[in-house]
C-alpha atoms as a PDB file:
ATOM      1  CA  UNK A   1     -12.095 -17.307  -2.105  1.00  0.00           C
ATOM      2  CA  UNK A   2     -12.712 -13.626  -3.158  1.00  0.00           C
ATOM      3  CA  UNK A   3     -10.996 -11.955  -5.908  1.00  0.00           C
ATOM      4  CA  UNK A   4     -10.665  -9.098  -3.863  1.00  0.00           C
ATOM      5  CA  UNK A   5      -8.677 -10.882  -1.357  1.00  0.00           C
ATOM      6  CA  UNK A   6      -5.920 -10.990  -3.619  1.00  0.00           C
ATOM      7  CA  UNK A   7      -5.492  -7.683  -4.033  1.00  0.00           C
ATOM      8  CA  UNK A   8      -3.517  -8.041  -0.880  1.00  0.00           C
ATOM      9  CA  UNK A   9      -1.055  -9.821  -1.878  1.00  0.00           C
ATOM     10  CA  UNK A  10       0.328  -7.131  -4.089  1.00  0.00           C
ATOM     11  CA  UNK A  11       0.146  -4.842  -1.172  1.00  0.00           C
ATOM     12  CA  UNK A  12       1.458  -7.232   1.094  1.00  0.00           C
ATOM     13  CA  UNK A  13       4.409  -7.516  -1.004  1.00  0.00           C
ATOM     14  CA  UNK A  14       5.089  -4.056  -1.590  1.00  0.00           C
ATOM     15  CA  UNK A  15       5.205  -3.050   1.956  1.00  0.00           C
ATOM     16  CA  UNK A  16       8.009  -5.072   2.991  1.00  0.00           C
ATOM     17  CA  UNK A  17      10.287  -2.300   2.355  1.00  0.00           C
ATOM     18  CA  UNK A  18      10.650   0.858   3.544  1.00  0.00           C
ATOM     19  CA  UNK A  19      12.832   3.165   0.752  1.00  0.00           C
ATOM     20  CA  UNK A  20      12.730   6.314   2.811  1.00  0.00           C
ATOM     21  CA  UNK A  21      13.676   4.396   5.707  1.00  0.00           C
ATOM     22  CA  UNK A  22      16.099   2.014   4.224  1.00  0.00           C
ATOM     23  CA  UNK A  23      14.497  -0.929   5.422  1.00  0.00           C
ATOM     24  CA  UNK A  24      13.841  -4.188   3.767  1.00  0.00           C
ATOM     25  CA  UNK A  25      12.197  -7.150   5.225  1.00  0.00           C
ATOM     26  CA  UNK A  26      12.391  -9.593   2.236  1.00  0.00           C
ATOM     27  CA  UNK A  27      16.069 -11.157   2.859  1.00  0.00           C
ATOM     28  CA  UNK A  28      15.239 -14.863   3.199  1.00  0.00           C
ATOM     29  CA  UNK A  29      13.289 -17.673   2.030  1.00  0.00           C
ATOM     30  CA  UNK A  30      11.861 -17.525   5.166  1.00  0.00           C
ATOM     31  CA  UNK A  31      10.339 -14.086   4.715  1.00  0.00           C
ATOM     32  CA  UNK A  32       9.176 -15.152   1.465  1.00  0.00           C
ATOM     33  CA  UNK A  33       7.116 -18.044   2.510  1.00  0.00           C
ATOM     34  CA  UNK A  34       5.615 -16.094   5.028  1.00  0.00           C
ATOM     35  CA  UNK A  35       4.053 -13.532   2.368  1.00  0.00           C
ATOM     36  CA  UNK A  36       2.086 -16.180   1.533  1.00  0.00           C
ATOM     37  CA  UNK A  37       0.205 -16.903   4.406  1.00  0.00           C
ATOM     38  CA  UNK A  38      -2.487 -20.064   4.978  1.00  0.00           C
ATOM     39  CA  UNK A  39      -1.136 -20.687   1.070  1.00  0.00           C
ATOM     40  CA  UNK A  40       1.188 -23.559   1.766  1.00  0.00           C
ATOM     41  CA  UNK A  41       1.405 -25.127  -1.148  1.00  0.00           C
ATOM     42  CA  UNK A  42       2.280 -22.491  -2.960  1.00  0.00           C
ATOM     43  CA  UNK A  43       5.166 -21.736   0.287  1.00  0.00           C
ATOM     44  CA  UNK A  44       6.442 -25.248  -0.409  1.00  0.00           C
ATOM     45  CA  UNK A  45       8.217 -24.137  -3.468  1.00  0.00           C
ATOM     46  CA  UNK A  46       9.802 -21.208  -2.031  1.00  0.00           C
ATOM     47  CA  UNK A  47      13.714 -21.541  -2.409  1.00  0.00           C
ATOM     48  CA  UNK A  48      16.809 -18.802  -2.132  1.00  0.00           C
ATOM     49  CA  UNK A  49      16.592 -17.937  -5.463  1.00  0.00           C
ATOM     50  CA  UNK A  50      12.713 -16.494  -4.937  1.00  0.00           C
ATOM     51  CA  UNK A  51      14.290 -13.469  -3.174  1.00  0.00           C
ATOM     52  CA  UNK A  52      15.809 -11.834  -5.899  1.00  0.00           C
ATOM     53  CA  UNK A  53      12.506 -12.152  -7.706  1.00  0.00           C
ATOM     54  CA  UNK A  54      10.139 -11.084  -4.899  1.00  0.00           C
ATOM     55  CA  UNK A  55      12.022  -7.973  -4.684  1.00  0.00           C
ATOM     56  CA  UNK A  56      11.953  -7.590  -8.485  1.00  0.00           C
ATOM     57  CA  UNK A  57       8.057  -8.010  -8.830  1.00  0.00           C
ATOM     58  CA  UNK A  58       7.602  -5.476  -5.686  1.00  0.00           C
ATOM     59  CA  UNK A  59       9.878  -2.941  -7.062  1.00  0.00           C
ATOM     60  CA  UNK A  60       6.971  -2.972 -10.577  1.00  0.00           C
ATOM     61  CA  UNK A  61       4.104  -3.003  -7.715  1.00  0.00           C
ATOM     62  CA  UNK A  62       5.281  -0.166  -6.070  1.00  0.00           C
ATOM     63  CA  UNK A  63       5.859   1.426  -9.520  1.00  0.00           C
ATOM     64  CA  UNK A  64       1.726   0.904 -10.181  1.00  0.00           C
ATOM     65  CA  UNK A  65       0.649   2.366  -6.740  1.00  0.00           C
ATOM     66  CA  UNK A  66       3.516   5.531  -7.260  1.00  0.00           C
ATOM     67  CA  UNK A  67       2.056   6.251 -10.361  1.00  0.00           C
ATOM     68  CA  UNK A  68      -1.734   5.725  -8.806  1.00  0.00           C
ATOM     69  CA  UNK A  69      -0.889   7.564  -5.988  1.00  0.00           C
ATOM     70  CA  UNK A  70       0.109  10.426  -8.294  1.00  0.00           C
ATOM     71  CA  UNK A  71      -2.714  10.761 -10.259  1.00  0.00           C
ATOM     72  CA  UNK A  72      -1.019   8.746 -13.333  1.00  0.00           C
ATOM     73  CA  UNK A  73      -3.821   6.135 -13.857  1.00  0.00           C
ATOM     74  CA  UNK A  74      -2.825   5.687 -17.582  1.00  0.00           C
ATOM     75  CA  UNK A  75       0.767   5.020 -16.440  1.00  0.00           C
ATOM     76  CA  UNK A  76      -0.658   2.949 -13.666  1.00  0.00           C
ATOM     77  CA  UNK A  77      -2.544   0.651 -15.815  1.00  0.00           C
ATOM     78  CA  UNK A  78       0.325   0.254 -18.285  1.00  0.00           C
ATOM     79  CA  UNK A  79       2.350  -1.170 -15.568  1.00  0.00           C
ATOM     80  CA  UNK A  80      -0.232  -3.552 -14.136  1.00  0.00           C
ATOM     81  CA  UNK A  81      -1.083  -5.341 -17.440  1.00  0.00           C
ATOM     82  CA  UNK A  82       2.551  -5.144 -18.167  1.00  0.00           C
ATOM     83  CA  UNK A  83       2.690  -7.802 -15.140  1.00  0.00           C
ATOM     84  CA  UNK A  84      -0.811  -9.210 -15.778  1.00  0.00           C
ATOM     85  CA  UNK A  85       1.018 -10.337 -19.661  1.00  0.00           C
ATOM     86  CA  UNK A  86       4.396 -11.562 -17.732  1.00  0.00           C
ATOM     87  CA  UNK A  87       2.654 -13.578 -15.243  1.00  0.00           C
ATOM     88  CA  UNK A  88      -1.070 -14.395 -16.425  1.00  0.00           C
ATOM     89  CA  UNK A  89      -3.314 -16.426 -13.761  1.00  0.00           C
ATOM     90  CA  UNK A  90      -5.394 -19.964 -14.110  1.00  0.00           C
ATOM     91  CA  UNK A  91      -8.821 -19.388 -12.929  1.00  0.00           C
ATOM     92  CA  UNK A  92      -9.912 -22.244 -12.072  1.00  0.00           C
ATOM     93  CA  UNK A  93     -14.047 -23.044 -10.708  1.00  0.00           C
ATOM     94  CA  UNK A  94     -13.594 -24.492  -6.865  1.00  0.00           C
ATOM     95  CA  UNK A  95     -16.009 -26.255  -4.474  1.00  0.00           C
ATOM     96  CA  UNK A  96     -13.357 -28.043  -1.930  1.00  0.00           C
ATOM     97  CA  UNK A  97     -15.643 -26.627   0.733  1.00  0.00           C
ATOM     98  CA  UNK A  98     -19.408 -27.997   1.426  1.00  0.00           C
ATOM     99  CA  UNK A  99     -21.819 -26.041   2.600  1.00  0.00           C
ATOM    100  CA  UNK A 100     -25.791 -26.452   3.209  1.00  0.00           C
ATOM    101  CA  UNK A 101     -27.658 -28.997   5.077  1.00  0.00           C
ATOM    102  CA  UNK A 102     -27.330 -31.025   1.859  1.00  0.00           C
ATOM    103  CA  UNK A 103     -23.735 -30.578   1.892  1.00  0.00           C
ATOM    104  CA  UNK A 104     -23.003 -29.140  -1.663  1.00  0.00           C
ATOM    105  CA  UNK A 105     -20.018 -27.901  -2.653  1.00  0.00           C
ATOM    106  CA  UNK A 106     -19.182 -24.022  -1.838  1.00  0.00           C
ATOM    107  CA  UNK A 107     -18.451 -23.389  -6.198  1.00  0.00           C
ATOM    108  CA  UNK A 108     -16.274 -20.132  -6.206  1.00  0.00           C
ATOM    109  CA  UNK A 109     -13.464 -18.842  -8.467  1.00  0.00           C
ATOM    110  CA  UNK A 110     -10.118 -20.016  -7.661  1.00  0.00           C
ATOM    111  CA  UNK A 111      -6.723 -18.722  -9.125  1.00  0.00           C
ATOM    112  CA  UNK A 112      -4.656 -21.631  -9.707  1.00  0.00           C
ATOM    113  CA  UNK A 113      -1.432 -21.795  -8.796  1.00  0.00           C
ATOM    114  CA  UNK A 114       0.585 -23.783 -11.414  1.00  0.00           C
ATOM    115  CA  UNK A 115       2.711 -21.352 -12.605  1.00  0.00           C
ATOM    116  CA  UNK A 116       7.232 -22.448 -12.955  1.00  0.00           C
ATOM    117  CA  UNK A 117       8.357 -20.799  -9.760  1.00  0.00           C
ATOM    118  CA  UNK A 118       6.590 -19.352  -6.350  1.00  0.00           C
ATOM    119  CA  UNK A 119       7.742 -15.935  -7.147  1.00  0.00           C
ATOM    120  CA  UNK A 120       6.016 -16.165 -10.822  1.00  0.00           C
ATOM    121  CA  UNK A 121       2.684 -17.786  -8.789  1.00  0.00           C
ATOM    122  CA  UNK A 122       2.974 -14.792  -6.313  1.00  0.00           C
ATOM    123  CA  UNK A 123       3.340 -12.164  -9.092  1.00  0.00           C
ATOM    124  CA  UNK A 124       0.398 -13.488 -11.005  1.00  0.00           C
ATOM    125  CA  UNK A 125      -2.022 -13.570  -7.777  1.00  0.00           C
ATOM    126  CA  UNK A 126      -1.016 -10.086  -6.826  1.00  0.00           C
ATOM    127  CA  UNK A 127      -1.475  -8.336 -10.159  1.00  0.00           C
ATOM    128  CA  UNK A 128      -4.832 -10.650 -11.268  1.00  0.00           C
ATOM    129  CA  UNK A 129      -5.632  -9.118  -7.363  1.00  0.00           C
ATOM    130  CA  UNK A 130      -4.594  -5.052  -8.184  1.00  0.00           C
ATOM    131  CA  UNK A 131      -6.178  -5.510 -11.407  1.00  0.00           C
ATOM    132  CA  UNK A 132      -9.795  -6.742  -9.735  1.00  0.00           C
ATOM    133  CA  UNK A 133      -9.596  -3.998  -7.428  1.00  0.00           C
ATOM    134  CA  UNK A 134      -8.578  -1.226  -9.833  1.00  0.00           C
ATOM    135  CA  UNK A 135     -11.229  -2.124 -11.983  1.00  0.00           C
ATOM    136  CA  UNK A 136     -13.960  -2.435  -9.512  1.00  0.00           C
ATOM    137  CA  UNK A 137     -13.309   0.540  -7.525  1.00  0.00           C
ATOM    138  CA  UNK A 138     -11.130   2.615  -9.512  1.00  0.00           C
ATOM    139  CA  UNK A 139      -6.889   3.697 -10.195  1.00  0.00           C
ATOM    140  CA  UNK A 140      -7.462   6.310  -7.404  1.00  0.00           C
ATOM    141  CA  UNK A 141      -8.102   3.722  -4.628  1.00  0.00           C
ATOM    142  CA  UNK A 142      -4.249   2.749  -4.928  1.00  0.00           C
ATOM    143  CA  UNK A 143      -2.373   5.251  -2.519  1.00  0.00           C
ATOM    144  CA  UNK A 144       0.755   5.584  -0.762  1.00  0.00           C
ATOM    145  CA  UNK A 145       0.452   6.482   2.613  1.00  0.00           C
ATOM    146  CA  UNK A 146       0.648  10.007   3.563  1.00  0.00           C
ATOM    147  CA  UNK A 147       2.734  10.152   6.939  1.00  0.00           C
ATOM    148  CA  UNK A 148       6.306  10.893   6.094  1.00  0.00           C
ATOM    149  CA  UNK A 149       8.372   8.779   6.102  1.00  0.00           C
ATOM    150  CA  UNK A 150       6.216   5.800   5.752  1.00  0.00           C
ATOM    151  CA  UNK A 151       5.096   5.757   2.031  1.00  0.00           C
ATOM    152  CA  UNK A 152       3.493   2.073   2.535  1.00  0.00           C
ATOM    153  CA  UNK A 153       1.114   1.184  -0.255  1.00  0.00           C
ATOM    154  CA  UNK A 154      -2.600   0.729   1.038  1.00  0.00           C
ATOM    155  CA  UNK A 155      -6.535   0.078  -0.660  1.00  0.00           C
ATOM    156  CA  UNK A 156      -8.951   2.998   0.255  1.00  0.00           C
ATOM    157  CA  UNK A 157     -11.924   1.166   0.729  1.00  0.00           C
ATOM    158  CA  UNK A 158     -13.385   4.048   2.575  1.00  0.00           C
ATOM    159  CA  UNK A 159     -16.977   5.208   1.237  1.00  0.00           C
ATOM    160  CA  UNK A 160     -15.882   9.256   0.757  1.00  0.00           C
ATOM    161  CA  UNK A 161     -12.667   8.426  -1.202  1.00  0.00           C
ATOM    162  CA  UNK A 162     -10.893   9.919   1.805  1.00  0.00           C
ATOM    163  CA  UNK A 163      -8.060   7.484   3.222  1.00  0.00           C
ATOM    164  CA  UNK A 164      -4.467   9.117   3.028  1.00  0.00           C
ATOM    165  CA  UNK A 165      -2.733   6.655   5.133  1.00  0.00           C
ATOM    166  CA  UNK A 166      -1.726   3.256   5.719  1.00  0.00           C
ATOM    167  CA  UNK A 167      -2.477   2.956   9.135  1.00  0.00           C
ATOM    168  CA  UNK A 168      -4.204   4.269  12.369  1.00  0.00           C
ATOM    169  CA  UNK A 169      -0.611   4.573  13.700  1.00  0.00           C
ATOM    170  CA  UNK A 170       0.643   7.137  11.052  1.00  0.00           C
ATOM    171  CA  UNK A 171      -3.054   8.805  10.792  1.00  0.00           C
ATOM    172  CA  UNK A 172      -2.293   9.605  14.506  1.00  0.00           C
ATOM    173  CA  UNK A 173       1.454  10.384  14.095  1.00  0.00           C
ATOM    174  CA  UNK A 174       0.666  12.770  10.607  1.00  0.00           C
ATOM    175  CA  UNK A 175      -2.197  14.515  13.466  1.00  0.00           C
ATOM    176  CA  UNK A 176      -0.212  14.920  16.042  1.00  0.00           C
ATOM    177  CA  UNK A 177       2.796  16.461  13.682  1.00  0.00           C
ATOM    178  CA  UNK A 178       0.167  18.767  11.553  1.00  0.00           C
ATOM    179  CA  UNK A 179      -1.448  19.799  15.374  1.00  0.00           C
ATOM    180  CA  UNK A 180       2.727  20.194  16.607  1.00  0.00           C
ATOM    181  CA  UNK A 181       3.199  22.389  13.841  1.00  0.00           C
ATOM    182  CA  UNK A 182      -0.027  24.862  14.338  1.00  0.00           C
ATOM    183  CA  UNK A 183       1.356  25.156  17.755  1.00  0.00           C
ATOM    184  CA  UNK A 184       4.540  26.344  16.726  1.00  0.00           C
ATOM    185  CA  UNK A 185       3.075  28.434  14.076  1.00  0.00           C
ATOM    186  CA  UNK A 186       0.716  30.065  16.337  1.00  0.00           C
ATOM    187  CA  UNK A 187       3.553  30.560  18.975  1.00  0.00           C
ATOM    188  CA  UNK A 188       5.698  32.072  16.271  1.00  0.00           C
ATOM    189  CA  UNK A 189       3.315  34.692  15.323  1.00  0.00           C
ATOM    190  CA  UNK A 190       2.251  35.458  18.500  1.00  0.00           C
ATOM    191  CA  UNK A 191       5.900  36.225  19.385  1.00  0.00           C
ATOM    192  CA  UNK A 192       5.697  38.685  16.219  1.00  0.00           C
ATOM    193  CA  UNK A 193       2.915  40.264  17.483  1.00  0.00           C
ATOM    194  CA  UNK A 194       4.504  41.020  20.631  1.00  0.00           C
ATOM    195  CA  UNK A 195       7.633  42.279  19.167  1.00  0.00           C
ATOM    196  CA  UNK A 196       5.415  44.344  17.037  1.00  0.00           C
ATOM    197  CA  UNK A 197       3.109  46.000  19.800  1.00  0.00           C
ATOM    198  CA  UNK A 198       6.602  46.732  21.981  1.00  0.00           C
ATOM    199  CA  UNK A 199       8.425  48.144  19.240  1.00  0.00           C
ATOM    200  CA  UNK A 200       5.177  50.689  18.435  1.00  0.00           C
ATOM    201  CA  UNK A 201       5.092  51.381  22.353  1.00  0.00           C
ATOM    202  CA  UNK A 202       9.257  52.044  22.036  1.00  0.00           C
ATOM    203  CA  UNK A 203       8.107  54.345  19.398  1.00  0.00           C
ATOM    204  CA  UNK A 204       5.547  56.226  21.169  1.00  0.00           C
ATOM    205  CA  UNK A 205       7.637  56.923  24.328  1.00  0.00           C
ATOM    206  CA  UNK A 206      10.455  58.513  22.055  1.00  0.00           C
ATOM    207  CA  UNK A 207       7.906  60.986  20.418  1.00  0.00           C
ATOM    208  CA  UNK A 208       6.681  62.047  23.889  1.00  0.00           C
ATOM    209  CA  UNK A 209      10.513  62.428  25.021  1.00  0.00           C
END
């Protein structure tokens, strides 16, 4: 598996709330164990007590991409190997798939999951992820997204350095409201300039009275 893939479990984590909306999506063991995906052995040790912990390990992620996402890298490194020290990963070399006409073994790098608890497993795979994908691409690739008021966490993978939001769905909504607003703004002014031009023509008829 690649490293980078586990950058989304941080950001799969983060975004199962919604502050500005006051939404929250992480209120069983149920929604736990789904965060993790094809990962079922690490979903078998989900129990009620993992909630209070998700939730506690998102609030920290959020904390990296807020600071990221406001052009605190220092801040946002700080936080991230504050986790990476709490929860530290077990890389592990992996070759449980075969590949080739010989039928070797696929060797990758594998984060084992060992750790006490699934929320302490989680943690560790999500901030070993961040930290891969920080380092490789940079603190400024960690962004909240753009369209108010969504503020989901996202990776800009894009080549220009140029994503601002989460989704296609609130790229599209922030358009439509910035191409709304021009409208109005255009409208506005063009109902000044009207009031302006009558009021000089007011003006003129008066003198000629």
């Amino acid at each position: 598996m690649e490293l980078a893939h586990y950058s989304d479990y941080a950001v799969r984590l983060v975004n199962t709330e919604e502050p500005a909306r006051n939404k929250d999506a992480l209120t069983s063991a149920d929604d736990v164990r789904a965060l993790f995906g094809p990962s079922v052995q690490m979903a078998r040790r989900v129990t009620d007590t993992d909630v209070t912990r998700f939730r506690n390990v998102r609030g920290r992620l959020r904390a990296v991409f807020e600071a990221a996402d406001s052009g605190d890298h220092v801040l946002a490194v700080d936080l991230l190997n504050s986790l990476l020290m709490e929860f530290p990963v077990s890389p592990q070399v992996s070759g449980h798939e075969l590949v080739g006409p010989d039928g070797r073994p696929d060797w990758h790098i594998h984060l084992a999951d060992h750790p006490s608890n699934a929320s302490a497993g989680y943690a560790a795979i999500a901030s070993f992820g961040l930290a891969f994908h920080l380092t490789e691409h940079g603190p400024d690739r960690l962004g909240l997204c753009q369209a108010p008021p969504c503020r989901n966490a996202y990776l800009d993978t894009s080549t220009n350095r140029s994503r601002r939001y989460c989704s296609d769905r609130c790229a599209t909504r922030a358009n439509v409201a910035a191409y709304r607003a021009r409208k109005r703004l255009e409208a506005e002014e063009s109902a000044r300039s009207g009031r302006t031009a009558e009021s000089a023509q007011d003006s003129r008829a008066l003198s000629e009275l």
